[in-house]
N, C-alpha and C. Protein backbone atom coordinates (compact mmCIF):
# COMPACT_ATOMS: atom_id res chain seq x y z
N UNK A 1 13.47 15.13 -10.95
CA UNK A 1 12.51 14.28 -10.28
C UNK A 1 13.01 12.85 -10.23
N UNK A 2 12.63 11.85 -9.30
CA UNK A 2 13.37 10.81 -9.05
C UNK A 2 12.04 9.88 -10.11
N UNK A 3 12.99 8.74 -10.31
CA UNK A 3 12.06 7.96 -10.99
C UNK A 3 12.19 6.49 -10.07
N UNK A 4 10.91 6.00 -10.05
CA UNK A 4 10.73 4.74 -9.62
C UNK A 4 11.03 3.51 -10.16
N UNK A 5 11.80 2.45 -8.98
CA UNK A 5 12.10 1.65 -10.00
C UNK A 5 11.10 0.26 -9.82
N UNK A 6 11.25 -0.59 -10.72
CA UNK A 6 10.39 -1.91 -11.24
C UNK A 6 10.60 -2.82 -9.64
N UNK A 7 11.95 -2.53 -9.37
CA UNK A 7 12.63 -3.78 -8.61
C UNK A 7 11.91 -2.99 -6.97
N UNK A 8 11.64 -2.20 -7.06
CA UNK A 8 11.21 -1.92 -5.41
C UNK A 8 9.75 -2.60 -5.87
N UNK A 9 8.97 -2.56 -6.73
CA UNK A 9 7.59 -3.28 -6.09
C UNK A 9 8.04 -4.87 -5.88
N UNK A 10 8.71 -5.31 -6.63
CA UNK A 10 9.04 -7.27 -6.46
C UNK A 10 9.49 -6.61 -5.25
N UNK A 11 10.07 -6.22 -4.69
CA UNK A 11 10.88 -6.40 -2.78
C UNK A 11 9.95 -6.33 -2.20
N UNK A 12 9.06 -5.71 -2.50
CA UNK A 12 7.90 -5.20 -1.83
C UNK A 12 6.96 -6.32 -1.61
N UNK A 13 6.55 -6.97 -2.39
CA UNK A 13 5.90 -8.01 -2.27
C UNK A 13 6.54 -9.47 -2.08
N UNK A 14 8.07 -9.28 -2.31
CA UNK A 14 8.94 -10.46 -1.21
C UNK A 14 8.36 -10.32 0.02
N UNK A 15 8.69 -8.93 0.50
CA UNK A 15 9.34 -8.72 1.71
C UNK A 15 7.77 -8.94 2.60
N UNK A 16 6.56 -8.67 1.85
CA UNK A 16 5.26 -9.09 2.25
C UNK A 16 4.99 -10.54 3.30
N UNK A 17 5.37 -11.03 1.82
CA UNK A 17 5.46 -12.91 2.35
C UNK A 17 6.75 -13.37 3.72
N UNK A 18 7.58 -13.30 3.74
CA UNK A 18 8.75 -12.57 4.59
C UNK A 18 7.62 -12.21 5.73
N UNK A 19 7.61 -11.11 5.98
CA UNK A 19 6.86 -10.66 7.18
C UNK A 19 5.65 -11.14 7.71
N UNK A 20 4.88 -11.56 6.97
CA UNK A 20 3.90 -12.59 7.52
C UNK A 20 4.15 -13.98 7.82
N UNK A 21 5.28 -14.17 7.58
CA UNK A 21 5.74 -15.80 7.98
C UNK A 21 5.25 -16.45 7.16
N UNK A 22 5.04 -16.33 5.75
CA UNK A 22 4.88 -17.63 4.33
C UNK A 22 4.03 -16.62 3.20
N UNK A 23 3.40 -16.96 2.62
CA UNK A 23 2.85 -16.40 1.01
C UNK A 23 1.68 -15.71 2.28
N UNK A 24 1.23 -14.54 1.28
CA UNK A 24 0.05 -13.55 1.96
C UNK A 24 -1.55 -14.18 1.18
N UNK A 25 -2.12 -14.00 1.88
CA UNK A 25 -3.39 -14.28 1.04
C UNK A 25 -3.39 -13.24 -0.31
N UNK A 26 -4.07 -13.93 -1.16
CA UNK A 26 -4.04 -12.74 -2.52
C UNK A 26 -4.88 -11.54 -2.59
N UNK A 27 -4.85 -10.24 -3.08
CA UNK A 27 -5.85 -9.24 -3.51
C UNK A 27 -5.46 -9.34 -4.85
N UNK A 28 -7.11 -8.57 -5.04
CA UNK A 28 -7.24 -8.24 -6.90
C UNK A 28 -7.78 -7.23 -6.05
N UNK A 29 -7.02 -5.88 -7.57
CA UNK A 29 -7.35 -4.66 -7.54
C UNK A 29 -7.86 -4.30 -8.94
N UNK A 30 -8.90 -3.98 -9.37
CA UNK A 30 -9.53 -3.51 -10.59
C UNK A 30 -10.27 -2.18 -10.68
N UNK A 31 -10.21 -1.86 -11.71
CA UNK A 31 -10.49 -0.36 -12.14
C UNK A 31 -11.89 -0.35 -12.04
N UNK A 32 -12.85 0.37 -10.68
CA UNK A 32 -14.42 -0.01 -10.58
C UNK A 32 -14.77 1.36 -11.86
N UNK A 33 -14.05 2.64 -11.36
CA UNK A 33 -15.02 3.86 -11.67
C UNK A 33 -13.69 4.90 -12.27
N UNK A 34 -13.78 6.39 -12.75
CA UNK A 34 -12.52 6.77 -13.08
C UNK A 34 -12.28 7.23 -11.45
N UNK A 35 -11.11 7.58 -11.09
CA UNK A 35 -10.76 7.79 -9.91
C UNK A 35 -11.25 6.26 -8.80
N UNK A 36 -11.74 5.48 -9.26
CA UNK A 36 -11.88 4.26 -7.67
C UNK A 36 -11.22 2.92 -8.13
N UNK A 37 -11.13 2.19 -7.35
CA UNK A 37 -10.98 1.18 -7.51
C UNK A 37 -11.44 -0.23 -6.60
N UNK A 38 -11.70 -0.98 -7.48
CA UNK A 38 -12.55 -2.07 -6.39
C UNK A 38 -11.34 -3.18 -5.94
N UNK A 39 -10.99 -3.26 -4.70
CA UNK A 39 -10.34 -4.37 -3.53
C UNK A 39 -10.90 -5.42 -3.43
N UNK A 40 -10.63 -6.71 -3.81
CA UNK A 40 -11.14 -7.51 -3.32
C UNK A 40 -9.94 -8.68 -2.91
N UNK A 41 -10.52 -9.46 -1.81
CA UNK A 41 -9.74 -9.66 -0.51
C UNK A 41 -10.92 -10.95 -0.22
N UNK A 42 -9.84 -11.83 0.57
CA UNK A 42 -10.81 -12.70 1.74
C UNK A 42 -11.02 -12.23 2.58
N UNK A 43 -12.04 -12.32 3.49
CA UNK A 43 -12.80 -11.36 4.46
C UNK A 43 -12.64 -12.39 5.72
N UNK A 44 -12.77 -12.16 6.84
CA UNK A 44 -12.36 -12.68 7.93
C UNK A 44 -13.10 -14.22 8.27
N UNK A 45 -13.46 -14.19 7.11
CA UNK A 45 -14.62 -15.96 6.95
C UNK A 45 -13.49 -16.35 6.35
N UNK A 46 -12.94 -16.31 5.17
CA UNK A 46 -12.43 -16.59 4.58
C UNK A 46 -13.08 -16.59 3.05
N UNK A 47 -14.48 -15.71 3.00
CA UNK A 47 -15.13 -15.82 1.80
C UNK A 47 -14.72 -14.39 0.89
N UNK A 48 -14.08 -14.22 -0.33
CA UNK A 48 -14.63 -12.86 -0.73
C UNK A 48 -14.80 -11.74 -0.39
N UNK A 49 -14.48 -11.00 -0.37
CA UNK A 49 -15.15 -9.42 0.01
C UNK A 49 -14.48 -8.28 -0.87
N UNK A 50 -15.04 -7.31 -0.98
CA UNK A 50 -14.46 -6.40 -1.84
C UNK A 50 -15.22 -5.12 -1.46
N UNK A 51 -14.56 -3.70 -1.44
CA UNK A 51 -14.92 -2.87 -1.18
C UNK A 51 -14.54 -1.53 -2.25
N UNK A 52 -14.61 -0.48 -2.41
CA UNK A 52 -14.35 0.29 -3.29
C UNK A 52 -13.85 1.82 -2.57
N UNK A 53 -12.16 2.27 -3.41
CA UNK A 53 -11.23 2.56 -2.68
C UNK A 53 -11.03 3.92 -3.63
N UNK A 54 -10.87 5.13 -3.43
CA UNK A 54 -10.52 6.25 -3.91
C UNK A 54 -8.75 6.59 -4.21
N UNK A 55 -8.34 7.24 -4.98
CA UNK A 55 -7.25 7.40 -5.36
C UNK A 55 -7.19 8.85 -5.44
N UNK A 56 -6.13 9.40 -5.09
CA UNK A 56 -5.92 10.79 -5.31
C UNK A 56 -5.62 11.95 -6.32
N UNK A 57 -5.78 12.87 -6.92
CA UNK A 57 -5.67 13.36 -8.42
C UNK A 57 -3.85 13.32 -8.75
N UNK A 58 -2.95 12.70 -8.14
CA UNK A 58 -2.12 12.00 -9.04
C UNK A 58 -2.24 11.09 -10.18
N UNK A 59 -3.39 10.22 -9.47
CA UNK A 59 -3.25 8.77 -10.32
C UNK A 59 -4.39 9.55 -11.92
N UNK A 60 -3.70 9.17 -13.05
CA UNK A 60 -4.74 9.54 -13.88
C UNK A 60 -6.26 8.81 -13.87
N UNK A 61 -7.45 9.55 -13.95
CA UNK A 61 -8.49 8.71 -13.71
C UNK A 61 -8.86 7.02 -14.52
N UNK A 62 -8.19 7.00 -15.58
CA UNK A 62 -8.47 5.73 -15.81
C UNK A 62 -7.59 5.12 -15.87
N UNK A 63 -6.55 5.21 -14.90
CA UNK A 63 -5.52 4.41 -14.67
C UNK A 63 -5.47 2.59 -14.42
N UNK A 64 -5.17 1.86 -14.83
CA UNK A 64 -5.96 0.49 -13.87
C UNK A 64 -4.49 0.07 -13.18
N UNK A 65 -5.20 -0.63 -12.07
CA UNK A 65 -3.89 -0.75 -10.48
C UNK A 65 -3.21 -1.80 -11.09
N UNK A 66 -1.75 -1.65 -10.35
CA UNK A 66 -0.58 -2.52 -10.85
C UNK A 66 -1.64 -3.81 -10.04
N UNK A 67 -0.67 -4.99 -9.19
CA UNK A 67 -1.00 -6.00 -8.69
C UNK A 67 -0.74 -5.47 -7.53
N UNK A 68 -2.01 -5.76 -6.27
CA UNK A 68 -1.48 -5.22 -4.97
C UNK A 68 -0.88 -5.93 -4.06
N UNK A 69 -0.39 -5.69 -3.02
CA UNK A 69 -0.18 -6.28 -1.91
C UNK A 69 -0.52 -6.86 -0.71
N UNK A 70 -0.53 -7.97 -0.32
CA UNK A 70 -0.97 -7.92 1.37
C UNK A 70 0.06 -7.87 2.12
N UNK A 71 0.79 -6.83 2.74
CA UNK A 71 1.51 -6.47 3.64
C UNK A 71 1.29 -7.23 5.02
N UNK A 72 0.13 -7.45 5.36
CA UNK A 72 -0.12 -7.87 6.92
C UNK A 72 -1.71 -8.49 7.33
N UNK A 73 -1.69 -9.02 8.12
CA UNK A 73 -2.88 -9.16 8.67
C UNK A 73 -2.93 -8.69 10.24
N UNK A 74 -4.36 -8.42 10.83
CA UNK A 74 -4.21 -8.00 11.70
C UNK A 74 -5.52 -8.50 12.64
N UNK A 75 -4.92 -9.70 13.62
CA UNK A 75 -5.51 -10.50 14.77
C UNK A 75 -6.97 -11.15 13.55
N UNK A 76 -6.86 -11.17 11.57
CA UNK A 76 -7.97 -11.97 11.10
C UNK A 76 -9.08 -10.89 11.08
N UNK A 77 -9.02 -9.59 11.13
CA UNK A 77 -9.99 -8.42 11.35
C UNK A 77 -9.73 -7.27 10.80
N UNK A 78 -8.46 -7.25 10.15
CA UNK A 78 -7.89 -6.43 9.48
C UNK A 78 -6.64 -6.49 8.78
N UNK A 79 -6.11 -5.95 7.47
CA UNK A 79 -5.66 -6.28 6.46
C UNK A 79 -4.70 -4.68 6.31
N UNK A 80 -3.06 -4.81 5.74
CA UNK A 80 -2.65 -4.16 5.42
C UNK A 80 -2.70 -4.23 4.11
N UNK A 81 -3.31 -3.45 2.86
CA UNK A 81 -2.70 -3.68 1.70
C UNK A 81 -1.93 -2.13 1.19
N UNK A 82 -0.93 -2.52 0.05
CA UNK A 82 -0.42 -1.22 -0.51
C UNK A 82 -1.04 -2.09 -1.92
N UNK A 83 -1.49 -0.67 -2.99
CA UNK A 83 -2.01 -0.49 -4.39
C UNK A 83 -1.12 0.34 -5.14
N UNK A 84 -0.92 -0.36 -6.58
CA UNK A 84 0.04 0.81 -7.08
C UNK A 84 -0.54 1.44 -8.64
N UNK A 85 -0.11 2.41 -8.92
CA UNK A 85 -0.87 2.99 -9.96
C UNK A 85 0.60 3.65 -10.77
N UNK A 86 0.29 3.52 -12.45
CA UNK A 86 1.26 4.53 -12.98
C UNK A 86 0.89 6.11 -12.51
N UNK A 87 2.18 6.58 -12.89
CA UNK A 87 1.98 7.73 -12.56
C UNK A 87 1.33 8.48 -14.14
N UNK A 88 1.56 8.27 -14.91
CA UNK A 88 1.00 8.44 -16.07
C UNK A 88 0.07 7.47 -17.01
N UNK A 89 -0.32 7.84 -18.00
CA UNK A 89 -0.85 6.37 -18.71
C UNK A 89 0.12 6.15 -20.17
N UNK A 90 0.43 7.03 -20.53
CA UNK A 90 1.28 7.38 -21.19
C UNK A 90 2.87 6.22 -21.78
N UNK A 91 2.75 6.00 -20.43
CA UNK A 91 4.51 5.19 -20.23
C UNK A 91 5.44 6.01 -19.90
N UNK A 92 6.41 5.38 -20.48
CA UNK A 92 8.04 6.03 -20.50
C UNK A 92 8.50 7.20 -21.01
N UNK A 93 7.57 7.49 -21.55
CA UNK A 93 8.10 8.90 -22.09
C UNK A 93 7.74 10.55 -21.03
N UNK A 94 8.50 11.40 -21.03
CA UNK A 94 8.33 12.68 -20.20
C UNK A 94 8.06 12.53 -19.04
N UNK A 95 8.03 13.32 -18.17
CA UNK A 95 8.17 13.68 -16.48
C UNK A 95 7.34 12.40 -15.82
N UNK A 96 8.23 11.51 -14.93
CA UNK A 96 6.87 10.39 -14.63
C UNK A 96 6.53 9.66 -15.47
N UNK A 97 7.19 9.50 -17.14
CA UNK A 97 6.42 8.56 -17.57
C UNK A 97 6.71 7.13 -17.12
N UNK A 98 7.40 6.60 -16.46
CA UNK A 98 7.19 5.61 -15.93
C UNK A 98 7.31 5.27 -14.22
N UNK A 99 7.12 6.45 -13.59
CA UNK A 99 6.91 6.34 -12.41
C UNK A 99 5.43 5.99 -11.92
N UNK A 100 5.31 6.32 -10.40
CA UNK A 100 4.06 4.76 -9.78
C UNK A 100 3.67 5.67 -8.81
N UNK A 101 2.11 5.86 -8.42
CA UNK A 101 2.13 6.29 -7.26
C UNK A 101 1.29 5.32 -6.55
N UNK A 102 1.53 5.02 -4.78
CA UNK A 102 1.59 3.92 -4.33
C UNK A 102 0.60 4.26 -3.31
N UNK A 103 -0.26 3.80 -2.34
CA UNK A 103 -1.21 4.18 -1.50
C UNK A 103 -0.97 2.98 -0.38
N UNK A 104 -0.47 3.04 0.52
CA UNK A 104 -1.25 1.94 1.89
C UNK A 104 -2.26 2.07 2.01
N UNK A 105 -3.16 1.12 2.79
CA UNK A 105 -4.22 1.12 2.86
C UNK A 105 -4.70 -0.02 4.00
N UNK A 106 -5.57 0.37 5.47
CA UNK A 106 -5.96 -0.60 6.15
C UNK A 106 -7.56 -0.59 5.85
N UNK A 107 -7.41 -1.99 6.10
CA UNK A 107 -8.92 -2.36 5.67
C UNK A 107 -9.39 -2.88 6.78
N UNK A 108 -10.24 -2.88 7.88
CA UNK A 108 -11.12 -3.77 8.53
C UNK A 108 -12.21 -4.31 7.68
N UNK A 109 -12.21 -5.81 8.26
CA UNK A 109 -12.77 -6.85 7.60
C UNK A 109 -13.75 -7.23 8.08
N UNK A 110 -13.82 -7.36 9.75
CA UNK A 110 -15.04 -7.65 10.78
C UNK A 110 -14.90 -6.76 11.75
N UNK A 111 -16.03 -6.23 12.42
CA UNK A 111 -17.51 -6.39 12.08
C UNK A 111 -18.24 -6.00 10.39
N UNK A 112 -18.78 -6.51 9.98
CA UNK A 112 -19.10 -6.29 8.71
C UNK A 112 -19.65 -4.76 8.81
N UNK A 113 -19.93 -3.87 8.12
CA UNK A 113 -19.39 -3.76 6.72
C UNK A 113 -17.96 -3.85 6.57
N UNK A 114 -17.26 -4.59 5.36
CA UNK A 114 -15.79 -4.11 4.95
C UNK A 114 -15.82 -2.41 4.87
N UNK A 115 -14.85 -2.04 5.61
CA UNK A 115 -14.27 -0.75 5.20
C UNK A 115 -12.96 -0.20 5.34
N UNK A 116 -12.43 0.78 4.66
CA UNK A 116 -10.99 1.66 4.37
C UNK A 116 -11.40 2.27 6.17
N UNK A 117 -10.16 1.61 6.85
CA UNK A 117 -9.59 2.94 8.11
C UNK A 117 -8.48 3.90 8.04
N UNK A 118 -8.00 3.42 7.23
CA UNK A 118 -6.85 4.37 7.11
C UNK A 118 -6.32 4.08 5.74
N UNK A 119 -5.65 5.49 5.26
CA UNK A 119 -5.18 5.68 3.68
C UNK A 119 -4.15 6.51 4.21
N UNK A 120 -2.24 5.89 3.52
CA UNK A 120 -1.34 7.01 3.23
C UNK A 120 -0.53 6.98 2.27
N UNK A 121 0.03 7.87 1.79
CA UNK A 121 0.07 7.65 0.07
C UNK A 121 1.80 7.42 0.47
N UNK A 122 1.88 6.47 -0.12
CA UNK A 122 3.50 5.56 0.38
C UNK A 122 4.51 6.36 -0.40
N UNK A 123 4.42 6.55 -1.97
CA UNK A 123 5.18 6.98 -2.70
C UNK A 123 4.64 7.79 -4.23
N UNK A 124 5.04 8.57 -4.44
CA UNK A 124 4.88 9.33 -6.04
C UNK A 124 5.66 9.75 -6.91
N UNK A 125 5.94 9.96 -7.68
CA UNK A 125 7.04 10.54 -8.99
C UNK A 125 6.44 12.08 -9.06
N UNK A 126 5.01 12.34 -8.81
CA UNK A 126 4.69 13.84 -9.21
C UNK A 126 4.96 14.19 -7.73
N UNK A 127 4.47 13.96 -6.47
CA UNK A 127 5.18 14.59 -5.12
C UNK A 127 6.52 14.13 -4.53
N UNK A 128 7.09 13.29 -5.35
CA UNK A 128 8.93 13.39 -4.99
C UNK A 128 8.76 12.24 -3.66
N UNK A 129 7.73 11.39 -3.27
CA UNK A 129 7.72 10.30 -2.29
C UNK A 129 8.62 8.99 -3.07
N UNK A 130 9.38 8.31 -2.18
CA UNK A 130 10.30 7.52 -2.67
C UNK A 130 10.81 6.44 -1.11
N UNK A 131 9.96 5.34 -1.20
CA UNK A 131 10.37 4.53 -0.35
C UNK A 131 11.64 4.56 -0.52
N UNK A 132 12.61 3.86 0.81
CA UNK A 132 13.79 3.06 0.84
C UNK A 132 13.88 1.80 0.79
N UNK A 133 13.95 1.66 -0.62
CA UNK A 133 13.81 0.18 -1.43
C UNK A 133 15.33 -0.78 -0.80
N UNK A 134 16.18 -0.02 -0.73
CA UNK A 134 17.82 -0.26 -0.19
C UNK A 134 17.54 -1.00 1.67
N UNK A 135 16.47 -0.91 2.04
CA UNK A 135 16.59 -1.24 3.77
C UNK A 135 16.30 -3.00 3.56
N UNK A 136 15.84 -3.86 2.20
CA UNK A 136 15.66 -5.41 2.28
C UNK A 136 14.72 -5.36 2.84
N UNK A 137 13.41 -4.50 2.93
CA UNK A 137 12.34 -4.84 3.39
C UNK A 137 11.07 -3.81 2.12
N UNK A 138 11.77 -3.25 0.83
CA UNK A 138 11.06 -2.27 0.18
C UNK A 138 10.44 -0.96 0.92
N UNK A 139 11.07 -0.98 1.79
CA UNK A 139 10.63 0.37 2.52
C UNK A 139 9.38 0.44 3.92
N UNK A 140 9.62 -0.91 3.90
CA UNK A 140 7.86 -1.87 4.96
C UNK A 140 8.49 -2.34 5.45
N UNK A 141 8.01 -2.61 7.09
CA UNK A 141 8.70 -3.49 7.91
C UNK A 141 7.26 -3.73 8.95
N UNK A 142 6.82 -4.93 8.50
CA UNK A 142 5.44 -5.61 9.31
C UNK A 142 5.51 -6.66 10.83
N UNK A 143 5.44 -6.20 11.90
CA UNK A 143 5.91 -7.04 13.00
C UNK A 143 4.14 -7.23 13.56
N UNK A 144 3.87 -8.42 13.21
CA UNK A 144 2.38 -9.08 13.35
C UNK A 144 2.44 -9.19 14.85
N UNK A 145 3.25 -9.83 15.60
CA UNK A 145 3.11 -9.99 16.75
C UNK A 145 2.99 -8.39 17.88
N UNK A 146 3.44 -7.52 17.17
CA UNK A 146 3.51 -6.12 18.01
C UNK A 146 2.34 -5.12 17.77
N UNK A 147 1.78 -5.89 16.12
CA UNK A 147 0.91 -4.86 15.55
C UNK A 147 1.39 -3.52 15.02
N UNK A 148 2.85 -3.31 14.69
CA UNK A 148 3.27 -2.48 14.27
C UNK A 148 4.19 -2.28 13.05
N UNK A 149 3.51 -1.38 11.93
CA UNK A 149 4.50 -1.23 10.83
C UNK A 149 5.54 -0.42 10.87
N UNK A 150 6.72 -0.39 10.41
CA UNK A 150 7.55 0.54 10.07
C UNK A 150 7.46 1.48 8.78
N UNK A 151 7.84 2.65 8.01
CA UNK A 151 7.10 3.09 6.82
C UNK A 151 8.53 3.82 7.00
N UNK A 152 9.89 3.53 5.93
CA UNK A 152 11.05 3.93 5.68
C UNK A 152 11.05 4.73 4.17
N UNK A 153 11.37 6.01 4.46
CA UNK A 153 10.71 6.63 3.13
C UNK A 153 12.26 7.44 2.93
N UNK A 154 13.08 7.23 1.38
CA UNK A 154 14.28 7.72 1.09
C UNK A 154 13.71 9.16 0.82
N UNK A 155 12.50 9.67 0.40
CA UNK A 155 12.16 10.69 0.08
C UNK A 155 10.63 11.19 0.55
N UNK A 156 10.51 11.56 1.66
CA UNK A 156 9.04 11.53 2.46
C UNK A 156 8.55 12.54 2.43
N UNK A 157 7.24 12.56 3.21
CA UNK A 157 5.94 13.91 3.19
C UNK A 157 7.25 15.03 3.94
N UNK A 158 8.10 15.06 4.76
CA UNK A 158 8.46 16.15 4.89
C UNK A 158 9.74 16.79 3.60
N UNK A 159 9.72 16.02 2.94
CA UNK A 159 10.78 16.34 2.27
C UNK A 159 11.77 15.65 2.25
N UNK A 160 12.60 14.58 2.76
CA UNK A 160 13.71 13.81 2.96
C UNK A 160 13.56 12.76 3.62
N UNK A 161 14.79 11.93 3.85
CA UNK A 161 14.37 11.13 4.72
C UNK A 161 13.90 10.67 6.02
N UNK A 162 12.81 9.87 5.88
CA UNK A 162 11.69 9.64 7.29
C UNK A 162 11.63 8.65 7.67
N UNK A 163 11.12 8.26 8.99
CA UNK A 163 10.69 7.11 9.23
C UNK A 163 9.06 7.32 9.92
N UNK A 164 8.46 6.19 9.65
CA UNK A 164 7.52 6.56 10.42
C UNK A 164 7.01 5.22 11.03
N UNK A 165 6.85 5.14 12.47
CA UNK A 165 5.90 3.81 12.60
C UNK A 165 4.47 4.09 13.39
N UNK A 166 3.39 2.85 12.62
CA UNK A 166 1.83 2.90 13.07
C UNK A 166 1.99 1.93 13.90
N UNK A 167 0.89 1.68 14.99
CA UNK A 167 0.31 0.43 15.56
C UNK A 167 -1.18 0.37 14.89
N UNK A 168 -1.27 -0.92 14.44
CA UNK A 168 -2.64 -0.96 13.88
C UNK A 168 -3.22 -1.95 14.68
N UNK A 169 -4.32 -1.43 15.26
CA UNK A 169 -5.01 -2.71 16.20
C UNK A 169 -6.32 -3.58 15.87
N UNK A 170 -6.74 -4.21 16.12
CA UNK A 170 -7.54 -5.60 15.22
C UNK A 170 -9.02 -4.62 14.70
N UNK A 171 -9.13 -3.86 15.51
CA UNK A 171 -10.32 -3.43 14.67
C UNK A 171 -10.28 -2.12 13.48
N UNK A 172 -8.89 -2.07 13.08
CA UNK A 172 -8.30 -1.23 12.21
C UNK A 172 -8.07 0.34 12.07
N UNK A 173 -8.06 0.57 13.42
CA UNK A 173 -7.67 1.95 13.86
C UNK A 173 -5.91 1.96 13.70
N UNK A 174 -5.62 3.18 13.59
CA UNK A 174 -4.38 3.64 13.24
C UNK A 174 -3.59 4.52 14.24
N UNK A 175 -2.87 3.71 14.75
CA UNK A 175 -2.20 5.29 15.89
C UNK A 175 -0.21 5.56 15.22
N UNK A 176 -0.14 6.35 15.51
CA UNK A 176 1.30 7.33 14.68
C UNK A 176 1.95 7.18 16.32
N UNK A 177 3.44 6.16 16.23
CA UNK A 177 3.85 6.47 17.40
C UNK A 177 5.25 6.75 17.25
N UNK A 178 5.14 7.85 18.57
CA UNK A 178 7.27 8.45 18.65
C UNK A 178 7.78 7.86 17.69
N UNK A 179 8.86 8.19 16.95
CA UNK A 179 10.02 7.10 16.07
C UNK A 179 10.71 7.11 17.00
């Protein structure tokens, strides 16, 4: 099984600031419930907002989230973030003990209510997902002006290496287009 390394989340959150053209606004991710977690984010005022986000039976239930990301913004109405979780609680020791499993996540921000439009699970140590930390972008490639991410995976949902790109449009719908 591949193990995850420390240095792909710092690229990851370089390569954040990088793609948005300067520092990202901040998220806090905290442990609301076992299995959830509460997001909180500036909301398209610029005040606060926070919403509460499910995790999949990889992450152990009382896992609490690494530090997340803001990957992107989108037209001030919507928000790329990725969340990361150990893969164990455990640590370093045995299968995964120090691997991460990782979730994207778009958020629309306005019209109120905040809510999750889309969830895809970026990377894992227990399903063998493994960005391409090696492309200088941690495996993300955010083009604000096109509305479109890139998602470069050394080890992906089909098994090997993938690419995949979304268009995400301001009111936080998700479309999967040709590579």
């Amino acid at each position: 099984m591949r193990m995850r390394c420390w240095a792909s989340a710092a690229l990851l959150a370089c390569s954040a600031a990088v793609a948005s053209g300067g520092p990202a606004a901040p998220v806090q991710a905290d442990l609301a419930a076992p299995g959830r977690t509460r997001l909180t984010l500036a909301g398209a005022d610029g005040r606060a907002v926070s919403l509460l986000v499910s995790r999949d039976k990889r992450v152990p239930q009382a896992a609490a989230p690494g530090k997340p990301v803001r990957v992107g913004d989108v037209g001030g109405t919507a928000v790329i973030v990725v969340d990361t979780y150990p893969s164990r609680l455990s640590g370093g020791a045995g299968p995964c003990g120090a691997g991460e499993e990782q979730f994207l996540r778009v958020v629309r921000l306005a019209p109120a209510p905040v809510r999750q439009t889309f969830q895809l699970k970026l990377a894992s140590c227990w399903d063998e997902l493994e960005l391409q930390a090696e492309t200088g972008t941690g495996g993300l490639a955010w083009k604000p002006e096109a509305g479109e991410l890139t998602i470069d995976w050394l080890s992906g949902p089909k098994g090997g290496p993938e690419k995949r790109r979304l268009r995400i449009a301001r009111d936080g719908k998700v479309e999967t287009l040709a590579p």
